[in-house]
N, C-alpha and C. Protein backbone atom coordinates (compact mmCIF):
# COMPACT_ATOMS: atom_id res chain seq x y z
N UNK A 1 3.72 -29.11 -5.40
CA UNK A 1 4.62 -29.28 -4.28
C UNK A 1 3.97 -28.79 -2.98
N UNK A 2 3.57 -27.75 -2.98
CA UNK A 2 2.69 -26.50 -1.51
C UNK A 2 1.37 -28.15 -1.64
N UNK A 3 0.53 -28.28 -2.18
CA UNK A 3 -0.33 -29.17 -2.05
C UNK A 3 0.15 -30.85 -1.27
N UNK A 4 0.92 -31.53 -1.46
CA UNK A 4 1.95 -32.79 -1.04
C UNK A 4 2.38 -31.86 0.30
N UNK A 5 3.26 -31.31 0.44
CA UNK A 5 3.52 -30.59 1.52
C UNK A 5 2.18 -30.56 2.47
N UNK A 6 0.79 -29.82 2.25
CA UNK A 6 0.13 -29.43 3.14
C UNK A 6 -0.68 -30.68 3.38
N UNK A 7 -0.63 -31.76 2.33
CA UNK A 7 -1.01 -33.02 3.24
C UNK A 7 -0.57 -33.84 4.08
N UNK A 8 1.07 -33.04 3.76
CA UNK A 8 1.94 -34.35 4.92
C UNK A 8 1.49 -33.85 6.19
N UNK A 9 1.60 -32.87 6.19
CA UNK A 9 1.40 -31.85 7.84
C UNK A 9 -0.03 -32.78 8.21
N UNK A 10 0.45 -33.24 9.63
CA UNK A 10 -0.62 -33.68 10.60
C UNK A 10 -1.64 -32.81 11.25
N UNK A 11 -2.46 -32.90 11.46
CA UNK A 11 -3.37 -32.12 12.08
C UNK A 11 -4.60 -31.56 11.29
N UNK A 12 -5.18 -30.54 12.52
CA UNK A 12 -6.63 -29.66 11.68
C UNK A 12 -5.86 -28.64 10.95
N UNK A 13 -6.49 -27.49 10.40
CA UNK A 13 -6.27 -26.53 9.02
C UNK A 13 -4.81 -25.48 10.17
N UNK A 14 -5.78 -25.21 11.38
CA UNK A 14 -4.80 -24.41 12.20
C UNK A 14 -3.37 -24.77 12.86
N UNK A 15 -3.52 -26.08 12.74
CA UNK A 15 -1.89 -26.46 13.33
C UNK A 15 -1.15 -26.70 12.42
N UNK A 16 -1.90 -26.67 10.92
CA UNK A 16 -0.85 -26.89 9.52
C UNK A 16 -0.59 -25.65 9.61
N UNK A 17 -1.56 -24.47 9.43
CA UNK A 17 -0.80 -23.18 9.72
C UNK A 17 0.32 -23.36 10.50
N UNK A 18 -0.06 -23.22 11.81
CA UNK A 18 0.97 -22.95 12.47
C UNK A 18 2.01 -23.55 12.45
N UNK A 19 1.94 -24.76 11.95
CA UNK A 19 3.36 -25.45 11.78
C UNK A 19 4.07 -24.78 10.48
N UNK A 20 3.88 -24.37 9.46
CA UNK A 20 3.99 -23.58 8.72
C UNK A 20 4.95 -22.27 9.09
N UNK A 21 4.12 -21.26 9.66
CA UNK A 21 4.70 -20.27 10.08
C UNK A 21 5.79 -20.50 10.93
N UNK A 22 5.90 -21.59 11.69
CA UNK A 22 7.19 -21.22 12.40
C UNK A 22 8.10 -22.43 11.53
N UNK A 23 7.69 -23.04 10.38
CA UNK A 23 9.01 -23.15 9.78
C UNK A 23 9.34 -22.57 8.68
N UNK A 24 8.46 -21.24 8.46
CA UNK A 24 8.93 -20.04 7.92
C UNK A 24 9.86 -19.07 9.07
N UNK A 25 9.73 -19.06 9.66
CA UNK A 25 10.45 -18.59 10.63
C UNK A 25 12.14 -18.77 11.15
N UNK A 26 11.93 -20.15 11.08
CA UNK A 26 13.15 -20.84 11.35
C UNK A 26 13.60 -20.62 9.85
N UNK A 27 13.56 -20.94 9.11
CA UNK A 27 14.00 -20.88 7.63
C UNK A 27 14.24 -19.08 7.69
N UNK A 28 13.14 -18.23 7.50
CA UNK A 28 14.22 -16.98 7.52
C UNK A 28 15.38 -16.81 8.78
N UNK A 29 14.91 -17.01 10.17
CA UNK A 29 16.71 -17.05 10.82
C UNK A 29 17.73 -18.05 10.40
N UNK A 30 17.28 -18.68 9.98
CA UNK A 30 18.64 -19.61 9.43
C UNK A 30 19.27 -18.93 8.27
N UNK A 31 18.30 -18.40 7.72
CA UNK A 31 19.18 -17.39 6.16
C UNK A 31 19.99 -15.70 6.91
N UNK A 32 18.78 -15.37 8.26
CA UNK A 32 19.60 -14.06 8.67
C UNK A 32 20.92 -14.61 9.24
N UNK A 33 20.90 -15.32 10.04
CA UNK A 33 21.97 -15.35 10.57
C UNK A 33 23.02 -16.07 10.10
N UNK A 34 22.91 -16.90 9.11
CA UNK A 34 23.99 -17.99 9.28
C UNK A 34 24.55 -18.08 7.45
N UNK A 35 23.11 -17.86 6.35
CA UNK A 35 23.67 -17.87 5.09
C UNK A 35 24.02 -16.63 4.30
N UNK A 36 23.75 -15.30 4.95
CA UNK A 36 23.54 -14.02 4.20
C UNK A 36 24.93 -13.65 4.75
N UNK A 37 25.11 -13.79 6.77
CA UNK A 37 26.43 -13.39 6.58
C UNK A 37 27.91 -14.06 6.19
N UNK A 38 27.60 -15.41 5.66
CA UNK A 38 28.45 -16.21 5.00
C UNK A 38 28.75 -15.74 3.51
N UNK A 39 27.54 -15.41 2.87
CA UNK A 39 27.60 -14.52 1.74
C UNK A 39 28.18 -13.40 1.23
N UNK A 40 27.55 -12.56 2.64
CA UNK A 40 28.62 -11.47 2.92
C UNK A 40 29.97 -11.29 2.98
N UNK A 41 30.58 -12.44 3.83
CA UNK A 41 32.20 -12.13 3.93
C UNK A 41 32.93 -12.69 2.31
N UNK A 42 31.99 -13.83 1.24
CA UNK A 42 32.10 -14.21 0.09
C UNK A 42 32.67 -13.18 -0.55
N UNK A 43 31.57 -11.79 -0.86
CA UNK A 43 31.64 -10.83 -1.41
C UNK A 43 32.23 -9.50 -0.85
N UNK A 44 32.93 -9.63 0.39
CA UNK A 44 32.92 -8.65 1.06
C UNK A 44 34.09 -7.56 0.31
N UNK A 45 35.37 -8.49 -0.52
CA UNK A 45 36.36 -8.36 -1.14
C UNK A 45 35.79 -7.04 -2.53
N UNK A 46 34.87 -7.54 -2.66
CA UNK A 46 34.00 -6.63 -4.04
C UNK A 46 33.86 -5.76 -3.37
N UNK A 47 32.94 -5.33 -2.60
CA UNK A 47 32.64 -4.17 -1.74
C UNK A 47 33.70 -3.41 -1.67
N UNK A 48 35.10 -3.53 -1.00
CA UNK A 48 35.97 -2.91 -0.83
C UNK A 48 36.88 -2.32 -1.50
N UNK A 49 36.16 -0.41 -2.07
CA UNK A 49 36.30 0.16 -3.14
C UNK A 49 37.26 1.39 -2.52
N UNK A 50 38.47 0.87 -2.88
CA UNK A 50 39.27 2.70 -2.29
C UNK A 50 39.48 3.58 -3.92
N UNK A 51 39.68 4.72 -3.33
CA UNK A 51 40.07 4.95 -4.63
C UNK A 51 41.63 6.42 -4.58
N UNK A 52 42.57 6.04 -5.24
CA UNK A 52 43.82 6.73 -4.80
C UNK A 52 43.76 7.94 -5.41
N UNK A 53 44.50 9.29 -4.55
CA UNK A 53 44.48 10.38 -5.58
C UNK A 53 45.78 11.02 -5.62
């Protein structure tokens, strides 16, 4: 798959890098911001541990 992938990418060795890294980039802010705290409010119900005395 990483091999097919790094042939689609146009260019010399350095702009496959770099195209690379910033759609590693974009791919982790898209998970910080938008799927972890969607996750979060999923589970947020679990988290919320009182306990009576």
């Amino acid at each position: 798959m990483y091999a097919a992938l790094w042939h689609i990418l146009p260019g010399p060795v350095w702009v496959r890098i770099l195209i690379l890294v910033v759609l590693a980039a974009v791919i982790l802010a898209v998970l910080a911001f938008w799927v972890f705290p969607w996750i979060d409010d999923l589970t947020a119900p679990v988290q919320d541990v009182t306990v009576d005395q």
